[in-house]
C-alpha atoms as a PDB file:
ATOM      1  CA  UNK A   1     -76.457   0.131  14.755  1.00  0.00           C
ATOM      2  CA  UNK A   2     -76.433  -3.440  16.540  1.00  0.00           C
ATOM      3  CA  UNK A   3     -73.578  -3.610  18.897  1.00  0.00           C
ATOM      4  CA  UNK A   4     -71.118  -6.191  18.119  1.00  0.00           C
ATOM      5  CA  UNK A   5     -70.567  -9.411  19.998  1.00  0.00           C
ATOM      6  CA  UNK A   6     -67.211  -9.820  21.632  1.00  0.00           C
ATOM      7  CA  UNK A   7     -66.229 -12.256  19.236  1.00  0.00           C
ATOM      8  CA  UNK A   8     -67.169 -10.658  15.958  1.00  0.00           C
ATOM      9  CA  UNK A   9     -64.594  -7.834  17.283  1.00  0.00           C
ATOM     10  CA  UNK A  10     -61.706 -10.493  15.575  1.00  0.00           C
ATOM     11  CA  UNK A  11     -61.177  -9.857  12.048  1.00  0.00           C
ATOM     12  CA  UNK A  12     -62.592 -12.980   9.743  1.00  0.00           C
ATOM     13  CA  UNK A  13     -61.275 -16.241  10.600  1.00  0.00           C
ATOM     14  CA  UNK A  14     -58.298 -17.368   8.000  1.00  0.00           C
ATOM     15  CA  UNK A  15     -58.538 -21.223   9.981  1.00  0.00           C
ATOM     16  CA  UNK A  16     -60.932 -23.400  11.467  1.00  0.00           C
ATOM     17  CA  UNK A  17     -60.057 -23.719  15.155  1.00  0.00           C
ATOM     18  CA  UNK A  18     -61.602 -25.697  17.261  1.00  0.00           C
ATOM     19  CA  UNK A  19     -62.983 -23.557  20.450  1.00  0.00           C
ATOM     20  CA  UNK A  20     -62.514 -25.174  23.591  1.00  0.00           C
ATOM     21  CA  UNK A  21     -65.178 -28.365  24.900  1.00  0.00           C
ATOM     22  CA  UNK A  22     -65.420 -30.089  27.848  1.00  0.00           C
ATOM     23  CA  UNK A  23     -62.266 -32.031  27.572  1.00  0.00           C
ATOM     24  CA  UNK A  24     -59.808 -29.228  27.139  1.00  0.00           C
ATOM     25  CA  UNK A  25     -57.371 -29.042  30.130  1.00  0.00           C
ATOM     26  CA  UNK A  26     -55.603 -25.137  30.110  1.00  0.00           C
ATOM     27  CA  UNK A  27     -53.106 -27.214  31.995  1.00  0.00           C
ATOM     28  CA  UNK A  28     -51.820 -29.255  28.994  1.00  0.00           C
ATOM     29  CA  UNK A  29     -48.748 -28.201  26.998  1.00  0.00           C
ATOM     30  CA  UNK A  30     -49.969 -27.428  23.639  1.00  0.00           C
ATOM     31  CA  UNK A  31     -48.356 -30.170  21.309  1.00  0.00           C
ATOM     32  CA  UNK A  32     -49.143 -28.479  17.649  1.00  0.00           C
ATOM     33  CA  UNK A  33     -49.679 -24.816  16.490  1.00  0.00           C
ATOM     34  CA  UNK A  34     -53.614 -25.975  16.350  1.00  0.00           C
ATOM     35  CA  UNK A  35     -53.661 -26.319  20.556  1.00  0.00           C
ATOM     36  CA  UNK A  36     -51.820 -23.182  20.737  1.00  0.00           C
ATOM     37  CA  UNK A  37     -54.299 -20.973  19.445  1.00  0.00           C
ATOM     38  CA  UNK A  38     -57.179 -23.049  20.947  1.00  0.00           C
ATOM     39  CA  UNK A  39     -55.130 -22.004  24.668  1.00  0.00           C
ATOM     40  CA  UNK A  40     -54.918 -18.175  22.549  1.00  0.00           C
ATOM     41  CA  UNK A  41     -59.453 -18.577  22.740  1.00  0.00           C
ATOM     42  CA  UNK A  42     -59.049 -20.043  25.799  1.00  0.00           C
ATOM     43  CA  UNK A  43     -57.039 -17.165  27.751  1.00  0.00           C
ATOM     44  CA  UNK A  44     -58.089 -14.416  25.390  1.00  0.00           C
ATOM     45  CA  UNK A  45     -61.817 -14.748  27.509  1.00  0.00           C
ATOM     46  CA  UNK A  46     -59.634 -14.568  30.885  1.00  0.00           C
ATOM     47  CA  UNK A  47     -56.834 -11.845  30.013  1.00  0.00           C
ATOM     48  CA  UNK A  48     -56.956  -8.920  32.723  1.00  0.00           C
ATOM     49  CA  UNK A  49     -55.380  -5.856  32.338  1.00  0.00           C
ATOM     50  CA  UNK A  50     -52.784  -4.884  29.740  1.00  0.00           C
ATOM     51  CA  UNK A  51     -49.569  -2.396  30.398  1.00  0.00           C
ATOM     52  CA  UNK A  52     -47.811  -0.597  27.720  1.00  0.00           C
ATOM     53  CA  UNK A  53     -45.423   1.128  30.299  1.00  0.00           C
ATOM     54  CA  UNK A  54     -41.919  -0.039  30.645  1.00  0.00           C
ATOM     55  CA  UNK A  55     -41.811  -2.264  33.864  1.00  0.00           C
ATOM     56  CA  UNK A  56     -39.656  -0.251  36.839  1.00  0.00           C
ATOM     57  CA  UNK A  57     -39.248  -3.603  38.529  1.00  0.00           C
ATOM     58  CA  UNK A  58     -37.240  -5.112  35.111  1.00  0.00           C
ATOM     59  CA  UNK A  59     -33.703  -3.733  34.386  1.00  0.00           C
ATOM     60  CA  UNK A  60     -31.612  -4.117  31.722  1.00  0.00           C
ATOM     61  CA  UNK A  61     -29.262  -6.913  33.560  1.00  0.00           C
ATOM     62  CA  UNK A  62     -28.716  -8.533  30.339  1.00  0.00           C
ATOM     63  CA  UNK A  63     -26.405  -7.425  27.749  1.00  0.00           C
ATOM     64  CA  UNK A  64     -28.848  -4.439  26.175  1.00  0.00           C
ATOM     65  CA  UNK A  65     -25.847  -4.580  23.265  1.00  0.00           C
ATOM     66  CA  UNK A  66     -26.709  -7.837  22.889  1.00  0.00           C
ATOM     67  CA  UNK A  67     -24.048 -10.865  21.394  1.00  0.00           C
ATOM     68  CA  UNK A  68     -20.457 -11.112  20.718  1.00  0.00           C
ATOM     69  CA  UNK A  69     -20.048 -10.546  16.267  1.00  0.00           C
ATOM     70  CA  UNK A  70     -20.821 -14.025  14.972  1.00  0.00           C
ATOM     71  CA  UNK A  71     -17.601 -14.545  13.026  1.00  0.00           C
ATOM     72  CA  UNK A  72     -18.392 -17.777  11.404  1.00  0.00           C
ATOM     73  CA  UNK A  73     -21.568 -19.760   9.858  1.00  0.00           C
ATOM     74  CA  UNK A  74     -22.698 -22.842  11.533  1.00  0.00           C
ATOM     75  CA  UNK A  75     -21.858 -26.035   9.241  1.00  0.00           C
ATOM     76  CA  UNK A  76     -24.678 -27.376   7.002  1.00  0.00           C
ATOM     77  CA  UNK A  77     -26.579 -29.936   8.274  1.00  0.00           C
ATOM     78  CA  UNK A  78     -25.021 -33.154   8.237  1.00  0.00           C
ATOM     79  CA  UNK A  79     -28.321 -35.128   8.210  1.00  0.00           C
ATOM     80  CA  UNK A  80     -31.003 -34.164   5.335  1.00  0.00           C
ATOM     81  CA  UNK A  81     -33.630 -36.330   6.515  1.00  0.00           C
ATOM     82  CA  UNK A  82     -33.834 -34.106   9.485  1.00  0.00           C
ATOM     83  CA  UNK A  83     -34.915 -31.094   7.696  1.00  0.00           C
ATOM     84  CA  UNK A  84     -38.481 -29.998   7.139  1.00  0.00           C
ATOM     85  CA  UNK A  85     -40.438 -30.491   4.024  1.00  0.00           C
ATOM     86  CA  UNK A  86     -41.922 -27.066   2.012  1.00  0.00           C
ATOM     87  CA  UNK A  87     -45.479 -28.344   3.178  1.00  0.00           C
ATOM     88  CA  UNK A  88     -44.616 -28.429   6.786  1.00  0.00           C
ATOM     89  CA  UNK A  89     -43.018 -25.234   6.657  1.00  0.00           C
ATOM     90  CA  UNK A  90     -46.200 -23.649   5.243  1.00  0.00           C
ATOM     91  CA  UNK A  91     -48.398 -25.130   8.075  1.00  0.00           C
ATOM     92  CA  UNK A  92     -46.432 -24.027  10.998  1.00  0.00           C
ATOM     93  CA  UNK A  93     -46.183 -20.469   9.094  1.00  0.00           C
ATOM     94  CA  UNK A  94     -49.772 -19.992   8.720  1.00  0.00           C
ATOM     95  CA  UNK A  95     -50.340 -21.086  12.243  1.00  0.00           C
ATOM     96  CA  UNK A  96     -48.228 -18.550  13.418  1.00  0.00           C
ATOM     97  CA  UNK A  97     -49.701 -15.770  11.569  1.00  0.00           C
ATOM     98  CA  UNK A  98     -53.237 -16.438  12.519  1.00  0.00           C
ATOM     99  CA  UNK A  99     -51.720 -16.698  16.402  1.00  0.00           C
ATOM    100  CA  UNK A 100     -50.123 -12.925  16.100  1.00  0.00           C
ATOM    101  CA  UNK A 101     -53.323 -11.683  14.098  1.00  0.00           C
ATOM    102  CA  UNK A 102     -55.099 -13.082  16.986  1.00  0.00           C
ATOM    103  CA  UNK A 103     -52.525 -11.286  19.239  1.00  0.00           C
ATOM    104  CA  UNK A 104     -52.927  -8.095  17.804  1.00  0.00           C
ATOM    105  CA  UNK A 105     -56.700  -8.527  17.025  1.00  0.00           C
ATOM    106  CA  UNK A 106     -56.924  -9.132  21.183  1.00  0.00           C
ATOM    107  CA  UNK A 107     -54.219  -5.639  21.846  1.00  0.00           C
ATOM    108  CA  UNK A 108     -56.410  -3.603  20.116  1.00  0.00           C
ATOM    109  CA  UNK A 109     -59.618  -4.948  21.808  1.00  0.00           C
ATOM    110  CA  UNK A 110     -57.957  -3.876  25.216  1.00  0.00           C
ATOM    111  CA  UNK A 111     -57.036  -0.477  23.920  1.00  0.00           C
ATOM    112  CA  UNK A 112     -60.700   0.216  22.926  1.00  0.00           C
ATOM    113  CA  UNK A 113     -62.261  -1.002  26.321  1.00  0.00           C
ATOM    114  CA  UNK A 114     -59.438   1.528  28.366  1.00  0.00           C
ATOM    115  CA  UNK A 115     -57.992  -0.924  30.988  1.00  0.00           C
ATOM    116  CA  UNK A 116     -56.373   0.408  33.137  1.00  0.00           C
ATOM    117  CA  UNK A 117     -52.255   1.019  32.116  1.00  0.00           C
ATOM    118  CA  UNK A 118     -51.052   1.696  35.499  1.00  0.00           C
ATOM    119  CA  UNK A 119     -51.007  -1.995  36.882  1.00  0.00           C
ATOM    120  CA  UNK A 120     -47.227  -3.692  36.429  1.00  0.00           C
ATOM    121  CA  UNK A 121     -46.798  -6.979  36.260  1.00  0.00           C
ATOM    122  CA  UNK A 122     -45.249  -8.583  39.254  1.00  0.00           C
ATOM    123  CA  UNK A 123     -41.494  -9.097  37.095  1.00  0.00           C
ATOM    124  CA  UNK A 124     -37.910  -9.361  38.944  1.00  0.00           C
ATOM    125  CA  UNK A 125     -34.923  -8.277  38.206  1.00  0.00           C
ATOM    126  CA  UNK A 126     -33.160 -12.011  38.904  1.00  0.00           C
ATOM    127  CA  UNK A 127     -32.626 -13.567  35.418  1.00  0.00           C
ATOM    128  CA  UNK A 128     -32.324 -17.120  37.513  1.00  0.00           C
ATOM    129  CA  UNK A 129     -36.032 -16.612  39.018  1.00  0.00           C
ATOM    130  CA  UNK A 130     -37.250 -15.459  35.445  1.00  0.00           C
ATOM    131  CA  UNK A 131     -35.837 -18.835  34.201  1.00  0.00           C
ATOM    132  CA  UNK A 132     -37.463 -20.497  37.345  1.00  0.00           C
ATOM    133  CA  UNK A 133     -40.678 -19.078  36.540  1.00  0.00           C
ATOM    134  CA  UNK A 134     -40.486 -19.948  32.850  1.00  0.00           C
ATOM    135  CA  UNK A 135     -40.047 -23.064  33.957  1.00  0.00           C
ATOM    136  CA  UNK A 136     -43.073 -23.749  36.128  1.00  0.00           C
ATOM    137  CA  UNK A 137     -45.269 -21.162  34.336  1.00  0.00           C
ATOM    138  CA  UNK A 138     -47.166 -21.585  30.747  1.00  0.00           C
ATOM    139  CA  UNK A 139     -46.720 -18.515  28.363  1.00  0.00           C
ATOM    140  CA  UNK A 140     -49.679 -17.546  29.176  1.00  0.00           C
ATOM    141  CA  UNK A 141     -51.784 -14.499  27.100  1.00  0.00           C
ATOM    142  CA  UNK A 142     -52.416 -12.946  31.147  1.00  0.00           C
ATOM    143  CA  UNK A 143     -48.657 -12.899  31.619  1.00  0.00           C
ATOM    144  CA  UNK A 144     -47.293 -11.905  28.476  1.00  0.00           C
ATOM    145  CA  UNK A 145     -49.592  -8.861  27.035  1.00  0.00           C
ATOM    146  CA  UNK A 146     -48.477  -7.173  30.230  1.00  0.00           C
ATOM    147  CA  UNK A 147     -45.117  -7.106  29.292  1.00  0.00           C
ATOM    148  CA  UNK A 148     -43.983  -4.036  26.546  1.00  0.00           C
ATOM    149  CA  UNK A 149     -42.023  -4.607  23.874  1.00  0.00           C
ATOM    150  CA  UNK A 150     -38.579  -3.529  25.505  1.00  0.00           C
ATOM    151  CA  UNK A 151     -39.797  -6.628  28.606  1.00  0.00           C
ATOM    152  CA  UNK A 152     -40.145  -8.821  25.741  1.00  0.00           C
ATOM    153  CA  UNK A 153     -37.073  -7.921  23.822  1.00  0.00           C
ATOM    154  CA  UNK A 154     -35.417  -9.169  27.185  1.00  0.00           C
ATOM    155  CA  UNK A 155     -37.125 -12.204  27.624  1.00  0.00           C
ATOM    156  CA  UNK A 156     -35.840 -12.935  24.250  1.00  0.00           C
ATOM    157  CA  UNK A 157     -32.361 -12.242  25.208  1.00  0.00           C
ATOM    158  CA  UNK A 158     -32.725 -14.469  28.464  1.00  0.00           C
ATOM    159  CA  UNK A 159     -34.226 -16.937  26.294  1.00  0.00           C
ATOM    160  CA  UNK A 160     -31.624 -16.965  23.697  1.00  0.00           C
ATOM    161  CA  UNK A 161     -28.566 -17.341  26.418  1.00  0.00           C
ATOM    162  CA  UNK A 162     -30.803 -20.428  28.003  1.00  0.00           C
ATOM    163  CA  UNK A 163     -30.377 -22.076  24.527  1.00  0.00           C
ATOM    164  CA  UNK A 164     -26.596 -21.280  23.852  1.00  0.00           C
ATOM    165  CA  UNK A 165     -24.431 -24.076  22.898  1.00  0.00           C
ATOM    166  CA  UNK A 166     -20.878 -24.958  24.420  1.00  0.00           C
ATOM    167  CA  UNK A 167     -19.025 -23.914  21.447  1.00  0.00           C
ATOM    168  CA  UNK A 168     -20.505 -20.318  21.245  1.00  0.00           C
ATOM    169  CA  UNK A 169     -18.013 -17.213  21.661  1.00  0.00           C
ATOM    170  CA  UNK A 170     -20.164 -15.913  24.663  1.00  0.00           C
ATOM    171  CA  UNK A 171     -19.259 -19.275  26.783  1.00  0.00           C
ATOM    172  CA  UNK A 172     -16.384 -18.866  28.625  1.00  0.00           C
ATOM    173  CA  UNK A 173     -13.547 -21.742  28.554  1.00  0.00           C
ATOM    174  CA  UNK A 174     -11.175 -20.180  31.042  1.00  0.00           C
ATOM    175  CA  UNK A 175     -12.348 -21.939  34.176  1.00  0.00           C
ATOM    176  CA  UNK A 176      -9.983 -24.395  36.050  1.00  0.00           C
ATOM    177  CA  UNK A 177      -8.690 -27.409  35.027  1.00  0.00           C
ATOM    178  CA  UNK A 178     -10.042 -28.800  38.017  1.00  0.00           C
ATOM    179  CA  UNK A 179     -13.625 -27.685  37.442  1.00  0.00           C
ATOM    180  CA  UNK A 180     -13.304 -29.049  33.711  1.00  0.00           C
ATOM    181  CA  UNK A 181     -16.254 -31.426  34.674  1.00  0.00           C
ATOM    182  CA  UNK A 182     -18.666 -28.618  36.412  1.00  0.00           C
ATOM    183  CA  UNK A 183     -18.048 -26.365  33.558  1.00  0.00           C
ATOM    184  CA  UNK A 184     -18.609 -29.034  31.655  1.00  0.00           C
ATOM    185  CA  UNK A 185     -22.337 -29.612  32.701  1.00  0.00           C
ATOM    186  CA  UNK A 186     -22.549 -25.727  33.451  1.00  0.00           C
ATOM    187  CA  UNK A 187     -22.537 -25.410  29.804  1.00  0.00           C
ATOM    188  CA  UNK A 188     -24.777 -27.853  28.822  1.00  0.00           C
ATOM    189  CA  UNK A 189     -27.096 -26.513  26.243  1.00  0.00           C
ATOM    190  CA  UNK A 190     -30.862 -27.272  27.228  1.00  0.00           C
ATOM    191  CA  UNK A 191     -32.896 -29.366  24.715  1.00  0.00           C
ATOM    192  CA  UNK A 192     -36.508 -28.509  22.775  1.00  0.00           C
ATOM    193  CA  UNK A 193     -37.935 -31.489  23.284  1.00  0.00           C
ATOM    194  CA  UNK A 194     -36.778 -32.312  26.804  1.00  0.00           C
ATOM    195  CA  UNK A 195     -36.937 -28.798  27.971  1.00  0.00           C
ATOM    196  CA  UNK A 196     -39.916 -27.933  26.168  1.00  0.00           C
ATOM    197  CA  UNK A 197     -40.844 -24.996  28.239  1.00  0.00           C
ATOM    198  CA  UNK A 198     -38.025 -23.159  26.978  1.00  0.00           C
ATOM    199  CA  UNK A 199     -39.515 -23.680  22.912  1.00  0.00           C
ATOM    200  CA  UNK A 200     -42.954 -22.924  24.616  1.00  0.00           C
ATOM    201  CA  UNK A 201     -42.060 -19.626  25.646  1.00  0.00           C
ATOM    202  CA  UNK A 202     -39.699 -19.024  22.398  1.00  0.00           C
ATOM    203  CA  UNK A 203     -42.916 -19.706  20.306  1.00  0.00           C
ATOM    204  CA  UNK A 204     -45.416 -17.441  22.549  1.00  0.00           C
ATOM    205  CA  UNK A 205     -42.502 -14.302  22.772  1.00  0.00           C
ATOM    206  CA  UNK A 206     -42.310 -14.331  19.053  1.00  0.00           C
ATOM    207  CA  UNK A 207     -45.779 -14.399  18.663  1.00  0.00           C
ATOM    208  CA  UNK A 208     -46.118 -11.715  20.919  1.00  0.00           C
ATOM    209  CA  UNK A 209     -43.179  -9.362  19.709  1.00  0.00           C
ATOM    210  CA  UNK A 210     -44.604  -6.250  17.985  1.00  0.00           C
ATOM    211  CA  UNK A 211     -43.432  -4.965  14.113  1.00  0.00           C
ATOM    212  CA  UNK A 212     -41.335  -3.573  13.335  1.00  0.00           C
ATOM    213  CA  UNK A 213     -37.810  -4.755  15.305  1.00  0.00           C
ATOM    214  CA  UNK A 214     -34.658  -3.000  16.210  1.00  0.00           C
ATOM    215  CA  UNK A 215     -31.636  -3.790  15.175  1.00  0.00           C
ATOM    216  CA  UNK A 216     -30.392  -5.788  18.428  1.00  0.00           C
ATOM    217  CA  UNK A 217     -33.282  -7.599  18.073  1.00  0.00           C
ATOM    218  CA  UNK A 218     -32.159  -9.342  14.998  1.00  0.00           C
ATOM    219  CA  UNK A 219     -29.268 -10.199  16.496  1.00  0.00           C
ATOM    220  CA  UNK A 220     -31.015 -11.844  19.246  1.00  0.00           C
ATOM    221  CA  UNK A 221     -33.229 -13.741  16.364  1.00  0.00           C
ATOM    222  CA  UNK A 222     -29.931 -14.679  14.852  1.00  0.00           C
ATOM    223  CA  UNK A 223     -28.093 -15.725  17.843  1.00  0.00           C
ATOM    224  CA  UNK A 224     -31.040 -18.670  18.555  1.00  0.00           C
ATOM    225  CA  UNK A 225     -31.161 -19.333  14.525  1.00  0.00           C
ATOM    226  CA  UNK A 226     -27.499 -20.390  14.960  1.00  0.00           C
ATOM    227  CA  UNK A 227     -28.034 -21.920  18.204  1.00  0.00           C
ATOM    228  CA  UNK A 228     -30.629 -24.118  17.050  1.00  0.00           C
ATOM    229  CA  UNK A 229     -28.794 -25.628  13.791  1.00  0.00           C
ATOM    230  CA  UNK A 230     -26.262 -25.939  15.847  1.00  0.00           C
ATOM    231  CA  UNK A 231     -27.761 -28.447  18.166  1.00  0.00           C
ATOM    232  CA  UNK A 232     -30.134 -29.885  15.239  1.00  0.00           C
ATOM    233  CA  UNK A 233     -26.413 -31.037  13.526  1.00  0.00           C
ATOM    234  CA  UNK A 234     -25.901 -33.012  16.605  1.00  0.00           C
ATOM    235  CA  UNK A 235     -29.040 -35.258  16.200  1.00  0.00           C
ATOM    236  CA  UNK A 236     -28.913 -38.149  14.593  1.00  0.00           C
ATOM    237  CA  UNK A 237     -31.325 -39.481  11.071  1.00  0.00           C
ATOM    238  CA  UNK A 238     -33.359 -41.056  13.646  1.00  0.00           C
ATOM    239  CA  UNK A 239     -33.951 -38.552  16.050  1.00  0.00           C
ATOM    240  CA  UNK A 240     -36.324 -36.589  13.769  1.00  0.00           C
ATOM    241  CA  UNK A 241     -39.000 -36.035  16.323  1.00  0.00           C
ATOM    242  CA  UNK A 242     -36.126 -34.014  18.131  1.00  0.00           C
ATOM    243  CA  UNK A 243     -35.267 -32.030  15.244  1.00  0.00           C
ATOM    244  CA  UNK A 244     -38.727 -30.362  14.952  1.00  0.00           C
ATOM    245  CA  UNK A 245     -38.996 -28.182  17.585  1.00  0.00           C
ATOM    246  CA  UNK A 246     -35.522 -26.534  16.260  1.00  0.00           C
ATOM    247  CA  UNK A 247     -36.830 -26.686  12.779  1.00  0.00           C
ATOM    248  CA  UNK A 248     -40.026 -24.725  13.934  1.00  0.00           C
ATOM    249  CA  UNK A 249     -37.513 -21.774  15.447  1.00  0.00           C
ATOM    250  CA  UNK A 250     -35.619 -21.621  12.300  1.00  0.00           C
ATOM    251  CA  UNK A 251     -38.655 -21.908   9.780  1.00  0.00           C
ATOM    252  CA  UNK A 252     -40.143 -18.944  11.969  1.00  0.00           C
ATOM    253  CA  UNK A 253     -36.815 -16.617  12.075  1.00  0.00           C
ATOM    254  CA  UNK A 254     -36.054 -17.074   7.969  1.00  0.00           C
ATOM    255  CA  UNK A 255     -39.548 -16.952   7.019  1.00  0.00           C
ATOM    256  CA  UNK A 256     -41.573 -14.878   9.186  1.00  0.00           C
ATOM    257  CA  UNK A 257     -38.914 -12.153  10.501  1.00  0.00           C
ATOM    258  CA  UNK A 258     -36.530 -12.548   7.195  1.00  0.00           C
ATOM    259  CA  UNK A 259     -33.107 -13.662   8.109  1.00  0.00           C
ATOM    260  CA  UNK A 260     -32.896 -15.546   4.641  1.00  0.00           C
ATOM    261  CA  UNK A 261     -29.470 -16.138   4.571  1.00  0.00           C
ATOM    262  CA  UNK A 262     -30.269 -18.898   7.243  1.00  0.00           C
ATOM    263  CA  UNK A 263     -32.778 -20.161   4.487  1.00  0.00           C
ATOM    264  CA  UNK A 264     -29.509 -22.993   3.562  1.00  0.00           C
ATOM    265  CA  UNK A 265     -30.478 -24.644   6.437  1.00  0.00           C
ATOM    266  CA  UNK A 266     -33.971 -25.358   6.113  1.00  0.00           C
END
């Protein structure tokens, strides 16, 4: 029997992606679900070794237990024009899926052809250089099928406490009256448009997450649900190219990993 080609390893394509020309920079932020999984071809044909192990050099320095009991519901959004239509949701949902069927298509690839487990990835146990090295760093497919699913169930915590807004229980408002204005801008929530590393790297650790999830991990889902309708009710009826990033989080959480009581604020 004829040995298959690398590519014909990937189960049938469900879209038409564009592999990657002359004029595709690796560098470039992907702007749409479409780039994404043209950077997905791009760094599946460069992805080295995979580990499965549990990373010695990554403890658990945040909260394993994960959030403080959400007592109460975010308000509904002030602003209805901000929300996303049924047709956009669809898109960005089938985009998704096709990234984590390439994902998994690409896991079990690696698994056949026996790379070798034993190599960690070279992770810290600082949460501040994590963030510095999300920050400078593109999710990349190299960095993140190293990590196991208890790494990435971490990054999402780290990357849910980057997003928190002021107003969340976990924030603490007993600092000095003096230091009202340092807490102040301590607490400033970061912004998915203007910080769009942090959505980057939201998008690509979903993506990346394996099925089925524990029970913390929900929480963690939840915690950024709430975090991002809260900051989407700040934005204005204008500001709708800021809203989408937020609405792409929530779409993804309700839809894809079924926290459908959030579904009131799509």
């Amino acid at each position: 029997m004829e040995k298959s080609t690398d590519e014909d390893t990937f189960q049938m394509q469900a879209l038409e992606i564009r592999e990657p020309d002359e004029n595709f920079d690796p560098q470039k932020p992907p702007q749409s679900g479409e780039e994404y999984l043209m950077h997905m071809i791009y760094e599946r044909k460069r992805c080295p070794a995979v580990v499965t192990k549990r990373s010695t050099k990554i403890k658990n320095n945040v909260a394993s237990n994960g959030f403080e009991l959400l007592t109460s519901q975010p308000p509904l959004p002030p602003h209805k024009c901000l929300l996303p239509t049924p047709e956009w949701r669809q898109a960005q949902i089938k985009c998704f899926k096709e990234a984590r069927r390439r994902v998994g298509a690409l896991r079990r690839e690696l698994s056949v052809q026996h790379y070798d487990q034993s190599i960690e990835p070279p992770l810290t146990t600082d949460v501040n250089k994590w963030q510095q090295f999300c920050r400078e760093q593109q999710p990349l497919l190299s960095t993140l099928l190293r990590l196991s699913q208890s790494d990435l169930e971490l990054l999402l915590e780290m990357l849910s406490k980057w997003l928190q807004t002021p107003d969340d229980p976990t924030v603490s408002s007993d600092e000095p009256s003096t230091s009202a204005a340092a807490a102040a801008a301590a607490q400033k929530p970061l912004d998915l448009l203007e910080d769009a590393w942090l959505a980057r790297w939201l998008y690509a650790t979903l993506v990346c997450l394996h099925l089925p999830l524990e029970p913390h991990v929900f929480s963690a889902l939840r915690y950024i649900a709430r975090s991002c309708v809260l900051l989407r009710n700040e934005l204005q009826p204008q500001e709708l190219e800021r809203a989408a990033p937020y609405n792409l989080i929530i779409t993804l959480i309700v839809l894809v990993f079924a926290q459908s009581d959030f579904s009131v604020y799509l």
